[in-house]
Structure formats: C-alpha cells, structure tokens
PDB file of N, CA and C in Angstrom:
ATOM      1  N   UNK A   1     -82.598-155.805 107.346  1.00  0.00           N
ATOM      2  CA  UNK A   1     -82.925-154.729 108.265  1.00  0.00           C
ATOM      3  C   UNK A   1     -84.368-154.276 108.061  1.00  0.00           C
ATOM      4  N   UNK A   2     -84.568-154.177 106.599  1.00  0.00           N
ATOM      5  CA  UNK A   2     -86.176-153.347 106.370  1.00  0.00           C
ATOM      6  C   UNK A   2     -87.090-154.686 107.268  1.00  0.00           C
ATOM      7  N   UNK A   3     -86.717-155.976 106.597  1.00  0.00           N
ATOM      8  CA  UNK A   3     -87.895-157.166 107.411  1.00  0.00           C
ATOM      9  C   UNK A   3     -88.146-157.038 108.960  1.00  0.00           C
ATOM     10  N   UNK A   4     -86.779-156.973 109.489  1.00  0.00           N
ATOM     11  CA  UNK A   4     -86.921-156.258 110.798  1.00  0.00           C
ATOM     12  C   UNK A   4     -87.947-155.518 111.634  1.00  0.00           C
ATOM     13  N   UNK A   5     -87.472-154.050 110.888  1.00  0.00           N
ATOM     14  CA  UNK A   5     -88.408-153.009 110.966  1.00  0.00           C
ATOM     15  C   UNK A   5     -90.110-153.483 110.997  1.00  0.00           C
ATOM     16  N   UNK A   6     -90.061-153.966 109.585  1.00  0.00           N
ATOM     17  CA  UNK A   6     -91.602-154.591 109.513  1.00  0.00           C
ATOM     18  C   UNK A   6     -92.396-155.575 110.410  1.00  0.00           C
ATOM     19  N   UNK A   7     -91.466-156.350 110.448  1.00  0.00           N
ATOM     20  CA  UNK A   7     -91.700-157.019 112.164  1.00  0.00           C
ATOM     21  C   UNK A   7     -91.931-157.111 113.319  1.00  0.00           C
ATOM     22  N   UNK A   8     -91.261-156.057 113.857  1.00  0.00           N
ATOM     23  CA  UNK A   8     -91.585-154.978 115.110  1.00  0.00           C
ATOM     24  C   UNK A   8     -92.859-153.858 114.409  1.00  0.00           C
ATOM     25  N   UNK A   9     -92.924-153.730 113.349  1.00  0.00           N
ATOM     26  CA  UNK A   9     -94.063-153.016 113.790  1.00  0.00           C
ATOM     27  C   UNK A   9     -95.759-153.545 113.558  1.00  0.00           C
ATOM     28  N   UNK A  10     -95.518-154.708 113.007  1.00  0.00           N
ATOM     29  CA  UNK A  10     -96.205-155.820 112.681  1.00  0.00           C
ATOM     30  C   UNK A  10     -96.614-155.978 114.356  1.00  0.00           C
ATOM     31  N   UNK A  11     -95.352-156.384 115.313  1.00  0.00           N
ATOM     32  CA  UNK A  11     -95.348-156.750 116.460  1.00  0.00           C
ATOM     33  C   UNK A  11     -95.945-155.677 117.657  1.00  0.00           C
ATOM     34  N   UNK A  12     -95.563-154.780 117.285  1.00  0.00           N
ATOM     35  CA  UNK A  12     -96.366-153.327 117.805  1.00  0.00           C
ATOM     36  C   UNK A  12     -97.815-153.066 117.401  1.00  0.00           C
ATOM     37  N   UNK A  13     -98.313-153.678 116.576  1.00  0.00           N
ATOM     38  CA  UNK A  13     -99.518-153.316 116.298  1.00  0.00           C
ATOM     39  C   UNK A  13    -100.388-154.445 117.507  1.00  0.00           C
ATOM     40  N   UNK A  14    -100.103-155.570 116.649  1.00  0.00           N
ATOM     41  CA  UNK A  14    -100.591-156.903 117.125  1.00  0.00           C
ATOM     42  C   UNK A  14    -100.676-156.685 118.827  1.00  0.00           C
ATOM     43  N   UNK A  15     -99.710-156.379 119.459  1.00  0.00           N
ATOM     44  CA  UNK A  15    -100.077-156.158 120.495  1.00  0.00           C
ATOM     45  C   UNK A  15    -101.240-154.761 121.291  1.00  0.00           C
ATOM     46  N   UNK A  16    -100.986-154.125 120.326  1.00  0.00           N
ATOM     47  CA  UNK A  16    -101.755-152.583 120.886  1.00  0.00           C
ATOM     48  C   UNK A  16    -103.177-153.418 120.594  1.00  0.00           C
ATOM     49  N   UNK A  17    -103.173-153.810 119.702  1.00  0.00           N
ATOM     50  CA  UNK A  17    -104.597-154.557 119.299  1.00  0.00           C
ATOM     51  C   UNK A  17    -105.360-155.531 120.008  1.00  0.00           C
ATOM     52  N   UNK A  18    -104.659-156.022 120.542  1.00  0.00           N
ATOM     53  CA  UNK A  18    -104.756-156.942 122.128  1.00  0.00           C
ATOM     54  C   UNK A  18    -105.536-156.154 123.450  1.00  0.00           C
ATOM     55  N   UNK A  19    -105.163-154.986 123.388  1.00  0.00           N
ATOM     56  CA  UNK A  19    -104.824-154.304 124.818  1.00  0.00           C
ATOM     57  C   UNK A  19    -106.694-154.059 124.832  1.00  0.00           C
ATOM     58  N   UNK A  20    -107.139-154.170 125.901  1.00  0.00           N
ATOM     59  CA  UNK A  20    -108.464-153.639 125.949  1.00  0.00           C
ATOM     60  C   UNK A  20    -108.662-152.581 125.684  1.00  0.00           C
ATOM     61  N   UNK A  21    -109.712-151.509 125.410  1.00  0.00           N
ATOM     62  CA  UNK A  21    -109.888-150.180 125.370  1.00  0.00           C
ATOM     63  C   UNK A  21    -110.466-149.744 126.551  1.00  0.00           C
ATOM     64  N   UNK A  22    -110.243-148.873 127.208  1.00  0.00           N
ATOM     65  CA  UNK A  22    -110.828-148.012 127.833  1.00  0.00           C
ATOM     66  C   UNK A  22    -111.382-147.148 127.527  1.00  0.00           C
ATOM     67  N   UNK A  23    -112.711-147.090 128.056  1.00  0.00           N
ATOM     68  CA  UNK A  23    -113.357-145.644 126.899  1.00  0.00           C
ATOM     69  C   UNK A  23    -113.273-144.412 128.380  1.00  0.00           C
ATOM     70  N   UNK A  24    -112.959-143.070 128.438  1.00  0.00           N
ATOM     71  CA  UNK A  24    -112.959-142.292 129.508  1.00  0.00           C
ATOM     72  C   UNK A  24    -114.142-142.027 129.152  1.00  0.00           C
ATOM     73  N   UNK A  25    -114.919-141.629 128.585  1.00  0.00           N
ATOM     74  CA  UNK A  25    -116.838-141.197 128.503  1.00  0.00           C
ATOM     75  C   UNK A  25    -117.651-141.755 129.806  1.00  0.00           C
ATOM     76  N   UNK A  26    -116.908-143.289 129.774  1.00  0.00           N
ATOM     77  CA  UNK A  26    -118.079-143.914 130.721  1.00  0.00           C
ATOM     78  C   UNK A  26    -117.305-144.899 131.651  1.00  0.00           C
ATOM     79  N   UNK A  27    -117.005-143.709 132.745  1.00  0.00           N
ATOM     80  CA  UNK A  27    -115.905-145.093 133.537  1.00  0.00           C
ATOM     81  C   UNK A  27    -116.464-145.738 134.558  1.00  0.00           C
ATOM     82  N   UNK A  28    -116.086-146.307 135.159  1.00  0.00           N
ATOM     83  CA  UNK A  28    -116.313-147.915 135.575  1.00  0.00           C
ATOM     84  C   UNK A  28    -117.348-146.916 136.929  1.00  0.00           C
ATOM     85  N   UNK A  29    -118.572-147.606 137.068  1.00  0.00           N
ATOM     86  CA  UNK A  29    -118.990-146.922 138.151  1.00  0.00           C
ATOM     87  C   UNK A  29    -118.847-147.787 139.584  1.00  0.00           C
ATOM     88  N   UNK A  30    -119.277-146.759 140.320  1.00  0.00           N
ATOM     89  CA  UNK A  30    -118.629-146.686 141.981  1.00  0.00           C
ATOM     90  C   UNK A  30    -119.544-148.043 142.455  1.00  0.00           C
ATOM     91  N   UNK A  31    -119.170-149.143 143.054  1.00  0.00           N
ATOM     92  CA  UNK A  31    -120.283-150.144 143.578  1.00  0.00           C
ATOM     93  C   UNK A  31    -121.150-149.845 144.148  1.00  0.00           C
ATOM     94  N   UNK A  32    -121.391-148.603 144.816  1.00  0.00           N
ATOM     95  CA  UNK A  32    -122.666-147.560 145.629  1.00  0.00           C
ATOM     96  C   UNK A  32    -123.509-146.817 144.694  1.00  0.00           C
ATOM     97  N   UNK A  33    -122.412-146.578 143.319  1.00  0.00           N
ATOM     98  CA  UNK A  33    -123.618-145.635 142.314  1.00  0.00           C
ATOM     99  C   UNK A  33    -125.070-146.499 142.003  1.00  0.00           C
ATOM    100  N   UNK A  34    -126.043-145.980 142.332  1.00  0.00           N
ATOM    101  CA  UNK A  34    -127.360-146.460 141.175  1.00  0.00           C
ATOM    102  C   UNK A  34    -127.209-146.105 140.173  1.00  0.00           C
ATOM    103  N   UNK A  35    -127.355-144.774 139.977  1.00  0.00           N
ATOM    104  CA  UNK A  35    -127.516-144.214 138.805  1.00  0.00           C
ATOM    105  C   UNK A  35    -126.556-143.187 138.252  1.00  0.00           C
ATOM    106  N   UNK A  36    -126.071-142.459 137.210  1.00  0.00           N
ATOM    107  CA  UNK A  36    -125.602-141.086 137.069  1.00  0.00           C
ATOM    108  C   UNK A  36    -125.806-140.670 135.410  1.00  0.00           C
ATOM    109  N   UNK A  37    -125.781-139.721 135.515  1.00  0.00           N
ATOM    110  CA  UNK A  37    -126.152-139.045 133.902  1.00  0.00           C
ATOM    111  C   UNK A  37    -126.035-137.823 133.955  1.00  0.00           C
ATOM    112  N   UNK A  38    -125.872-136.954 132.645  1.00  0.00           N
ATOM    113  CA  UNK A  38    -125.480-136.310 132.604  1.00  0.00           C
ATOM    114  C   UNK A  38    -126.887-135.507 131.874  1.00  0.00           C
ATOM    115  N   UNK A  39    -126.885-133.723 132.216  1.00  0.00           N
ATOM    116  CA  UNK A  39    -128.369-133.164 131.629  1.00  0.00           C
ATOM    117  C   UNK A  39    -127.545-132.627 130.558  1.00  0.00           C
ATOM    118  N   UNK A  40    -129.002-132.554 129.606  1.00  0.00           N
ATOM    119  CA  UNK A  40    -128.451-132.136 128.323  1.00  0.00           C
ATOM    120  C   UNK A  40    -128.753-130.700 128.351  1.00  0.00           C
ATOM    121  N   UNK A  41    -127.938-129.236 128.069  1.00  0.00           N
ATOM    122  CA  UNK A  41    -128.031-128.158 128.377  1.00  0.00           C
ATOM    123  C   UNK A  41    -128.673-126.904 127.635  1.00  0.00           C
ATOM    124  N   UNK A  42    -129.508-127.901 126.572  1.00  0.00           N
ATOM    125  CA  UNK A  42    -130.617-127.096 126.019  1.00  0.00           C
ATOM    126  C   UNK A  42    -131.776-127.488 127.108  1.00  0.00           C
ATOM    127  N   UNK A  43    -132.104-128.778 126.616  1.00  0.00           N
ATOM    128  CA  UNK A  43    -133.152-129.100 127.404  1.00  0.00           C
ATOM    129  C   UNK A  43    -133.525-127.915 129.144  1.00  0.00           C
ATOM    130  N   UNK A  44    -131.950-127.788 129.852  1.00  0.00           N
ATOM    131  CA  UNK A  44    -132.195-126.931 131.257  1.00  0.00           C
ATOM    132  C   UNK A  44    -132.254-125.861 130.869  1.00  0.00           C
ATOM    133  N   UNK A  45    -131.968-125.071 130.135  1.00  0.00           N
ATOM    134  CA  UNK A  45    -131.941-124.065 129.335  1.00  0.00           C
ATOM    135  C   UNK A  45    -133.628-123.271 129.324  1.00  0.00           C
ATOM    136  N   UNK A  46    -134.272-124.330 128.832  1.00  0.00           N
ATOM    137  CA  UNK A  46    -135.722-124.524 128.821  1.00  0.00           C
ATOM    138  C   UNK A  46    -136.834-124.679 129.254  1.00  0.00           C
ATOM    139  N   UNK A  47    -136.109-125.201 130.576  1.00  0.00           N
ATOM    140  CA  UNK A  47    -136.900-125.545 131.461  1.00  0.00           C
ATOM    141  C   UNK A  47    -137.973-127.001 130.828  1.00  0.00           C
ATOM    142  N   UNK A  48    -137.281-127.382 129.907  1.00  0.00           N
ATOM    143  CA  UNK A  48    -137.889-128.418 129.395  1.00  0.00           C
ATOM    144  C   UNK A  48    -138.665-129.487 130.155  1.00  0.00           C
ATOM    145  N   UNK A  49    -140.053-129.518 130.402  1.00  0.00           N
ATOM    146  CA  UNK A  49    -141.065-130.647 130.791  1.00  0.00           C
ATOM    147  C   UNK A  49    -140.293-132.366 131.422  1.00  0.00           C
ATOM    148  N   UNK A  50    -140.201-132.886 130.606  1.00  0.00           N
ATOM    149  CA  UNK A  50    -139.562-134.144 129.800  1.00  0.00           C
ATOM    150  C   UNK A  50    -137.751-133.962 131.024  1.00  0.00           C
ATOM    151  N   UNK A  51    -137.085-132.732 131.205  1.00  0.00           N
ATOM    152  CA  UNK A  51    -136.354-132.897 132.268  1.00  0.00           C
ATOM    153  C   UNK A  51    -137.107-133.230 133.411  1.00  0.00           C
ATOM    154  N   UNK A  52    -137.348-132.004 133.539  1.00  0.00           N
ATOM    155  CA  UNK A  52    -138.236-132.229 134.926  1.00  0.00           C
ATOM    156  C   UNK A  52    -138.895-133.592 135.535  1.00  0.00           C
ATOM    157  N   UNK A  53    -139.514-134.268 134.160  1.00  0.00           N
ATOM    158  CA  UNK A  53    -139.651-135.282 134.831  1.00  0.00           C
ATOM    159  C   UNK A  53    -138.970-136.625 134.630  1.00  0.00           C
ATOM    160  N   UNK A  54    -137.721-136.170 134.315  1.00  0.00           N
ATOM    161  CA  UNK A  54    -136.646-137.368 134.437  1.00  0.00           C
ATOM    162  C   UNK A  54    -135.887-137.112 135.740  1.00  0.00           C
ATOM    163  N   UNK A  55    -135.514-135.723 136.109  1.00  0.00           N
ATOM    164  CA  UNK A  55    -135.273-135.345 137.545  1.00  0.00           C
ATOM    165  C   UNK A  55    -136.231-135.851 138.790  1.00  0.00           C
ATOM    166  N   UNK A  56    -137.417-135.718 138.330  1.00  0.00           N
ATOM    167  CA  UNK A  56    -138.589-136.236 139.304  1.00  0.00           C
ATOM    168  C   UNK A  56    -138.384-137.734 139.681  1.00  0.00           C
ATOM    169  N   UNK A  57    -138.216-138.362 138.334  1.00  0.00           N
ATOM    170  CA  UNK A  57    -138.170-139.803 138.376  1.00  0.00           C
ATOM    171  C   UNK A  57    -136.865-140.148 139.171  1.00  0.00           C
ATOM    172  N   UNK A  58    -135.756-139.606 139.237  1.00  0.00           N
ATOM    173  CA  UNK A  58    -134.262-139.971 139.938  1.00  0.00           C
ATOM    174  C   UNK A  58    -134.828-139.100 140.935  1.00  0.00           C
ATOM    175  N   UNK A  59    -135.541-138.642 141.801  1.00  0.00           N
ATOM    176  CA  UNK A  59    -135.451-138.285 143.420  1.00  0.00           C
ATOM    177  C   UNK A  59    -136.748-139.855 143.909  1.00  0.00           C
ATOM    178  N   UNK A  60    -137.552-140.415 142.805  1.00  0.00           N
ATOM    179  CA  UNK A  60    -138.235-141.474 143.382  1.00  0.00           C
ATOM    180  C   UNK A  60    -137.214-142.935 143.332  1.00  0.00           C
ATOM    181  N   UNK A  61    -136.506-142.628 141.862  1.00  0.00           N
ATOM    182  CA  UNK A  61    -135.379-143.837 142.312  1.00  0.00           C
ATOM    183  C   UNK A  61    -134.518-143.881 143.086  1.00  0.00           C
ATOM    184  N   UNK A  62    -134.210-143.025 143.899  1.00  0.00           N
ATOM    185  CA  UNK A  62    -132.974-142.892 145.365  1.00  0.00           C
ATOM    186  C   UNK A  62    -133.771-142.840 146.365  1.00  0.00           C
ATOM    187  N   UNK A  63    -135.280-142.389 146.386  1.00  0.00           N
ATOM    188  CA  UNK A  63    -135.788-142.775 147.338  1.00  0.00           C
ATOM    189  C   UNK A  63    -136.432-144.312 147.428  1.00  0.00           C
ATOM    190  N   UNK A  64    -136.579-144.999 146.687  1.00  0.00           N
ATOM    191  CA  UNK A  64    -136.972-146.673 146.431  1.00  0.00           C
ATOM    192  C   UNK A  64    -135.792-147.570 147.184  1.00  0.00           C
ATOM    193  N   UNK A  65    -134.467-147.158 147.096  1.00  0.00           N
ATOM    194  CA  UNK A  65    -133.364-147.719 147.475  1.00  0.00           C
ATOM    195  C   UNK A  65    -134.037-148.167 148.941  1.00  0.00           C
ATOM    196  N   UNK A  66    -132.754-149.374 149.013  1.00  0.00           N
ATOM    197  CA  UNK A  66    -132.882-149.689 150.422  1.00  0.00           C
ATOM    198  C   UNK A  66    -132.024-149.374 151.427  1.00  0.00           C
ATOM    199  N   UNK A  67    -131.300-148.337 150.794  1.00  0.00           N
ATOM    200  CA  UNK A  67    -129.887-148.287 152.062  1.00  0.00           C
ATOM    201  C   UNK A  67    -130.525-146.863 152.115  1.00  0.00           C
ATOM    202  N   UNK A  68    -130.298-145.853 152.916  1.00  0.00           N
ATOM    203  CA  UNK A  68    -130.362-144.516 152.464  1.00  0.00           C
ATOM    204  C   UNK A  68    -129.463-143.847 150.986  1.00  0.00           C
ATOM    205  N   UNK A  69    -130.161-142.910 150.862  1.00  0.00           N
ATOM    206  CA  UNK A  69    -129.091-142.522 149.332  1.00  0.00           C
ATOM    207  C   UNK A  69    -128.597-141.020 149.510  1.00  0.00           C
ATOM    208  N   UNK A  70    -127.917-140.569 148.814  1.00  0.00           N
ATOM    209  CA  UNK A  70    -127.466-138.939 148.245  1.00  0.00           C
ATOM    210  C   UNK A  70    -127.547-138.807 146.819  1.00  0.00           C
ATOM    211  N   UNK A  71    -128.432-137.808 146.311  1.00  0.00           N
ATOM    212  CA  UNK A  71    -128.412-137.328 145.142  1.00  0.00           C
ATOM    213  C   UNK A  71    -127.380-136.575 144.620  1.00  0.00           C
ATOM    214  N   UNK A  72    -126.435-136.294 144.269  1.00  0.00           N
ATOM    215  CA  UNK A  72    -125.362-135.122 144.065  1.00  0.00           C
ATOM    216  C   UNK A  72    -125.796-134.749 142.599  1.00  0.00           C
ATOM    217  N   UNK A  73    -125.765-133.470 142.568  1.00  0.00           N
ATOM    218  CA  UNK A  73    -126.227-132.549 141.735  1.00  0.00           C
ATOM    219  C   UNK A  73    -125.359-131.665 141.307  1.00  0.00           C
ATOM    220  N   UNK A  74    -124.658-131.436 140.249  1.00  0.00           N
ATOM    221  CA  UNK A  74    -123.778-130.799 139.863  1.00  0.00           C
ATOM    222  C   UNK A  74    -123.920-129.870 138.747  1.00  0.00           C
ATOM    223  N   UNK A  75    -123.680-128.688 138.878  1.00  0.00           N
ATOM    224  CA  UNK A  75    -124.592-127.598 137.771  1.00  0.00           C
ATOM    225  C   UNK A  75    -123.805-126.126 138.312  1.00  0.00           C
ATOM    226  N   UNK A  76    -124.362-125.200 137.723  1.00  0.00           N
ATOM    227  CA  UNK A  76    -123.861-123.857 137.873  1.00  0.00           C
ATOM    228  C   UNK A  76    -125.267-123.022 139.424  1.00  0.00           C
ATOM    229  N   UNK A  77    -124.531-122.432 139.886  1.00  0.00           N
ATOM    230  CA  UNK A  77    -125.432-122.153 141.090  1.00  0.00           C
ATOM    231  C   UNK A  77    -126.617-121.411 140.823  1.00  0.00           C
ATOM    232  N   UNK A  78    -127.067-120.839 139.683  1.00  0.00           N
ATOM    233  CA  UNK A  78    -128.137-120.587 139.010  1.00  0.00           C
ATOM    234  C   UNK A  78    -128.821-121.204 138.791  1.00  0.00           C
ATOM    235  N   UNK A  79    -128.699-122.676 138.344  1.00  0.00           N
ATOM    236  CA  UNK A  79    -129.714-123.627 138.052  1.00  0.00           C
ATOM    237  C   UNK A  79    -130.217-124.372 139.578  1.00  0.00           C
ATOM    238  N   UNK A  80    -128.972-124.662 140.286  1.00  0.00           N
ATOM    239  CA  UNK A  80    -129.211-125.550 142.014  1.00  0.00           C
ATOM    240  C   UNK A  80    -131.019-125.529 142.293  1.00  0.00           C
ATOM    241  N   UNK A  81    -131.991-124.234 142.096  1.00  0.00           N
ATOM    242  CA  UNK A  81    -133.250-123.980 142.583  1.00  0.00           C
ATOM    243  C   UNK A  81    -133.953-124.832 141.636  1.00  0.00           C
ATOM    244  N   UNK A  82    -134.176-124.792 140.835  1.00  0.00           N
ATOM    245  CA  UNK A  82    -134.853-125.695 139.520  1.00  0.00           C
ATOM    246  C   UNK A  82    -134.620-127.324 139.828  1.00  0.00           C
ATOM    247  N   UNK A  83    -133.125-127.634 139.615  1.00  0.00           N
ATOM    248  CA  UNK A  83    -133.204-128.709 139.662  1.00  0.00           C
ATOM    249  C   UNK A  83    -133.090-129.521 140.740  1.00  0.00           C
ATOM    250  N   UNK A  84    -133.021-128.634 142.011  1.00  0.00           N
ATOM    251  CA  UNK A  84    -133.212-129.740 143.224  1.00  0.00           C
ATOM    252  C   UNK A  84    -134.686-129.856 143.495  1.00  0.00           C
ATOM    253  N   UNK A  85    -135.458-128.522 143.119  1.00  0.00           N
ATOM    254  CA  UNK A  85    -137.019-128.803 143.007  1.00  0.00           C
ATOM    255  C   UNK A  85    -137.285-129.882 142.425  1.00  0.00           C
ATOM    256  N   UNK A  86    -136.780-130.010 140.821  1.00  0.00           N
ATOM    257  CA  UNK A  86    -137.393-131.169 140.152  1.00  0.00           C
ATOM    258  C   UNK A  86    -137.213-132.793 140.957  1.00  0.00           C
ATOM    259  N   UNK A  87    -136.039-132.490 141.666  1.00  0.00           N
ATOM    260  CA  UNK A  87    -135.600-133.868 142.226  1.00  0.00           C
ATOM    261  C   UNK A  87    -136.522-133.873 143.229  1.00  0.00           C
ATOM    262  N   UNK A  88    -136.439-133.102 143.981  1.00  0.00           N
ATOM    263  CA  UNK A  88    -137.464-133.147 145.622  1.00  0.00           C
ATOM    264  C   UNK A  88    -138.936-134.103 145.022  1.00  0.00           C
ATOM    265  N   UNK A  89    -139.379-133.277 143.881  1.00  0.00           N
ATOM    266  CA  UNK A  89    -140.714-133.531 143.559  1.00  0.00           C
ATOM    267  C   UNK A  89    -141.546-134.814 143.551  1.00  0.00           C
ATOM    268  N   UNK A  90    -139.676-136.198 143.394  1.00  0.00           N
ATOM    269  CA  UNK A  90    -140.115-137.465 142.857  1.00  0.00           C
ATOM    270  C   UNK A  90    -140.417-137.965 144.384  1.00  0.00           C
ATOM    271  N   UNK A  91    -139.086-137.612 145.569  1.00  0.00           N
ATOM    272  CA  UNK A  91    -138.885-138.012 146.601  1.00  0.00           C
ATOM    273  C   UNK A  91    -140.494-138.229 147.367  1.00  0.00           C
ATOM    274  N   UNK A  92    -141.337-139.300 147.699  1.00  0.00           N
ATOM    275  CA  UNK A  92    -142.531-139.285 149.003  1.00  0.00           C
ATOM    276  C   UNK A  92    -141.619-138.704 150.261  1.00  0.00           C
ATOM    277  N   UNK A  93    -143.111-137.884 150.699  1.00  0.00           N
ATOM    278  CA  UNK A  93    -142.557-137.113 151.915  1.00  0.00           C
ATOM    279  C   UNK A  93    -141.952-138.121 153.103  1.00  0.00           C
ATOM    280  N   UNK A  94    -142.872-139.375 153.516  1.00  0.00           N
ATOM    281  CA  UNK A  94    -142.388-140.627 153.962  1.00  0.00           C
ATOM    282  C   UNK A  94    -140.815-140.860 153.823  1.00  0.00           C
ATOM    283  N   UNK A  95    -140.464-140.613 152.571  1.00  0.00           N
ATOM    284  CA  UNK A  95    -138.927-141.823 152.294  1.00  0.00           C
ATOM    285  C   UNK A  95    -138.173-140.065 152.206  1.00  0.00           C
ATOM    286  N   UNK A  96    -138.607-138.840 152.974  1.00  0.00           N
ATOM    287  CA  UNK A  96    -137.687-137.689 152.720  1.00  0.00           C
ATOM    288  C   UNK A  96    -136.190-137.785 154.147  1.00  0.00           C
ATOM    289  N   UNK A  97    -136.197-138.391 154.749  1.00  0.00           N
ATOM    290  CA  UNK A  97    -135.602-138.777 155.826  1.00  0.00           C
ATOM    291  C   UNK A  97    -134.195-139.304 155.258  1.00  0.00           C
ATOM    292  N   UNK A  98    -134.597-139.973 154.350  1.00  0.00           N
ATOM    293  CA  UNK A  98    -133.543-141.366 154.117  1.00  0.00           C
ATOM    294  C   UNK A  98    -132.891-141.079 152.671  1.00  0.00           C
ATOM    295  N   UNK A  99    -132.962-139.727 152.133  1.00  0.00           N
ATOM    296  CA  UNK A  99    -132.646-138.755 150.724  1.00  0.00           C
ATOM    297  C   UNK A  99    -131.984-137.785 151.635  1.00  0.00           C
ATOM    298  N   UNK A 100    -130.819-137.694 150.883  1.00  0.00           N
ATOM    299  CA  UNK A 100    -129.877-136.289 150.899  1.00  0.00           C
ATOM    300  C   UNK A 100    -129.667-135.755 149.378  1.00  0.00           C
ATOM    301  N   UNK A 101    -129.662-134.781 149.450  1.00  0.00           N
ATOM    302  CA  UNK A 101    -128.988-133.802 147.847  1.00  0.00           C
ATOM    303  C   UNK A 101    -128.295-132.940 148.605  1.00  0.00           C
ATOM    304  N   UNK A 102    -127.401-133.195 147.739  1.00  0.00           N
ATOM    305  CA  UNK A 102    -125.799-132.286 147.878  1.00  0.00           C
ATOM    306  C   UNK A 102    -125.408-131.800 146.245  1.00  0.00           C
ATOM    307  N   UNK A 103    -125.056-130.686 146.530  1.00  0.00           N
ATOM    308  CA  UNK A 103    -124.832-129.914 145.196  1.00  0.00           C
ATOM    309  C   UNK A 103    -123.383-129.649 145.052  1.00  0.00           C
ATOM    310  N   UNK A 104    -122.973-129.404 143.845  1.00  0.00           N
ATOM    311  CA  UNK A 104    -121.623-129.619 143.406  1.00  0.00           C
ATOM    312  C   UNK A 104    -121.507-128.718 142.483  1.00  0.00           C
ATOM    313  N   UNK A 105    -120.949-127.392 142.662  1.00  0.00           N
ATOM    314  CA  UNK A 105    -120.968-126.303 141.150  1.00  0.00           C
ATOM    315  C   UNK A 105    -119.678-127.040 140.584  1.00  0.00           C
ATOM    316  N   UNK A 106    -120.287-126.238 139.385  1.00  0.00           N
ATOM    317  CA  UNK A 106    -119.647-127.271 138.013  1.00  0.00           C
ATOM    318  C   UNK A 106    -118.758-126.153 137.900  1.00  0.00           C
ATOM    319  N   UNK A 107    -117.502-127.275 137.357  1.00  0.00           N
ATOM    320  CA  UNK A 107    -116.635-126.475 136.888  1.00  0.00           C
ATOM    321  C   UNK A 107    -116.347-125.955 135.365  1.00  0.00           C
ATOM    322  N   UNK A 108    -115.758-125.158 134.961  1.00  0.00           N
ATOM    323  CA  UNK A 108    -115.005-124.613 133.476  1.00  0.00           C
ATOM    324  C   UNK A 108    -115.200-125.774 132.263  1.00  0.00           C
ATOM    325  N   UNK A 109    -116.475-126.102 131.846  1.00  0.00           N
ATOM    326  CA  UNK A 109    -116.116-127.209 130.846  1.00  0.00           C
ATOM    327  C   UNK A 109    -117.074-128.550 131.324  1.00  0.00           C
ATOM    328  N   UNK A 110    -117.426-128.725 132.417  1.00  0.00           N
ATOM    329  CA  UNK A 110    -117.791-129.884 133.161  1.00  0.00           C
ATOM    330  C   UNK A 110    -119.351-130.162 132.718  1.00  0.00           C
ATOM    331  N   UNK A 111    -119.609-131.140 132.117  1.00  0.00           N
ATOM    332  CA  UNK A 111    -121.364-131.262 132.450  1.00  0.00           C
ATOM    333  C   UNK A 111    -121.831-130.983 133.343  1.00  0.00           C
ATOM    334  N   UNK A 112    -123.326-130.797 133.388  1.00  0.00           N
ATOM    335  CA  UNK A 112    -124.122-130.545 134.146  1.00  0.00           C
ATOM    336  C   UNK A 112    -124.334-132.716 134.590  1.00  0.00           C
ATOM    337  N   UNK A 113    -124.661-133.460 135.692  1.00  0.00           N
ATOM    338  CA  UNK A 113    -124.687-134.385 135.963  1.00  0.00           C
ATOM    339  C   UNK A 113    -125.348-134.401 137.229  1.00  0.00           C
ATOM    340  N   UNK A 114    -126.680-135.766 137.026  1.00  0.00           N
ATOM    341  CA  UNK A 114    -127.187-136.068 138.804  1.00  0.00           C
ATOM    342  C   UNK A 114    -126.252-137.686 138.864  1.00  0.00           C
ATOM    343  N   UNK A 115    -126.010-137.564 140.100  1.00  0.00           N
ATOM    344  CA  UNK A 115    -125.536-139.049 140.649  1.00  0.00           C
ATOM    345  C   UNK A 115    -126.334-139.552 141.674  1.00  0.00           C
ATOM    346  N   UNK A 116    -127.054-140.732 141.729  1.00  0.00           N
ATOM    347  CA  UNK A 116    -127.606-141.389 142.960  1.00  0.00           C
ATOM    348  C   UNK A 116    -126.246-142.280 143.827  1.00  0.00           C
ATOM    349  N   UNK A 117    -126.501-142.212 145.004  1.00  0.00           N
ATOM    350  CA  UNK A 117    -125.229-143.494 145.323  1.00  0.00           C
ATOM    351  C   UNK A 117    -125.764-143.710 146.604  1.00  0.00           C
ATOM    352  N   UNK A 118    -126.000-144.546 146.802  1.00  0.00           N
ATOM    353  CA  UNK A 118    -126.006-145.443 148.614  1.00  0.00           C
ATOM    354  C   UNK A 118    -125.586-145.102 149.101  1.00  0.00           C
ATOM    355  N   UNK A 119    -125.800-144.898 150.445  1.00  0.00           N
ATOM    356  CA  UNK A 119    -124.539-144.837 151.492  1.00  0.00           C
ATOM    357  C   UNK A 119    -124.493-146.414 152.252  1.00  0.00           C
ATOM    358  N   UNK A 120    -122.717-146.310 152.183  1.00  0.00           N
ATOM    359  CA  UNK A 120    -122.951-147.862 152.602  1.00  0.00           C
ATOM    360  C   UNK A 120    -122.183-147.854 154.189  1.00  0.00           C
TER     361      UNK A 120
END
C-alpha cells in the first residue's frame, strides 16, 4: 500500500512537472498590441524627466505604425493631464490624424499602464 501511495505521488509530480507554466505577470499579447507597459509610480509621482520621455517615445512609436493606432492610457484621473501631454509630445502633428488616446481610470490595486494597439 505505502509503494502505492509513493507511486501516485511520484506520478503526480512527474506530471505537474510536464505541464507548461503560465506566468499571469505577462500574458500572451493581443496580435494588434505593439507595445504595453506598465509606469512605475514613483517615477509619476515625480514627474520624473526619463518618464516623460519614455511616454514621448510611445506617442512616436504608435504614430510610426502603419495601420492607424490607439494609445490607451490607464491611470487615476489626476494624472490623465500629464501623461497624455507626455504622449501627445512624441506624436508629429502630420501622423496626429491616424493616433487616438483613450483613457482608462485605474482601478483599486491596478497599475498605472500605456498600451499601443492597431486598429485592424
């Protein structure tokens, strides 16, 4: 009976050990996403430089795209002025046509996060 036992759980392991992992941190992105990340909440806090111009840089990478894009911006409605500025800033007035930002208040717990995605 004990060999048994040991067997099945020998057999229970062996298989869990098999199984792929899924990590939830970083799930599978959308075939339209370019980009997404999450801000770190000292840095906005701060108004930190070095954001700003990583925000700058993701309104020039959704505007580079070739399909039109949407920025979605997700944050507390206090910050929305700051950081859609920083995004606008990267966007050429030229490629402002073919850029949308849409904002998303964050919920109870939620990062702060920009997403680029195509529209397809």
């Amino acid at each position: 009976m004990r060999q048994m036992v040991i067997g099945l759980a020998v057999l229970a392991l062996s298989a869990c050990a098999q199984m792929p992992a899924q990590n939830a941190a970083h799930p599978e992105k959308a075939p339209n996403e370019v980009i997404s990340f999450e801000l770190p909440p000292d840095s906005l806090g701060a108004r930190d430089a070095q954001l700003t111009t990583v925000l700058a840089k993701a309104g020039a990478l959704a505007a580079a795209q070739p399909q039109p894009t949407v920025i979605l911006v997700t944050a507390l409605g206090q910050d929305f002025a700051y950081l859609n500025q920083a995004v606008w800033k990267g966007v050429p007035a030229q490629q402002a046509a073919r850029v949308s930002l849409e904002n998303r208040t964050a919920g109870l717990g939620q990062p702060y996060r920009v997403s680029i995605r195509t529209l397809q």
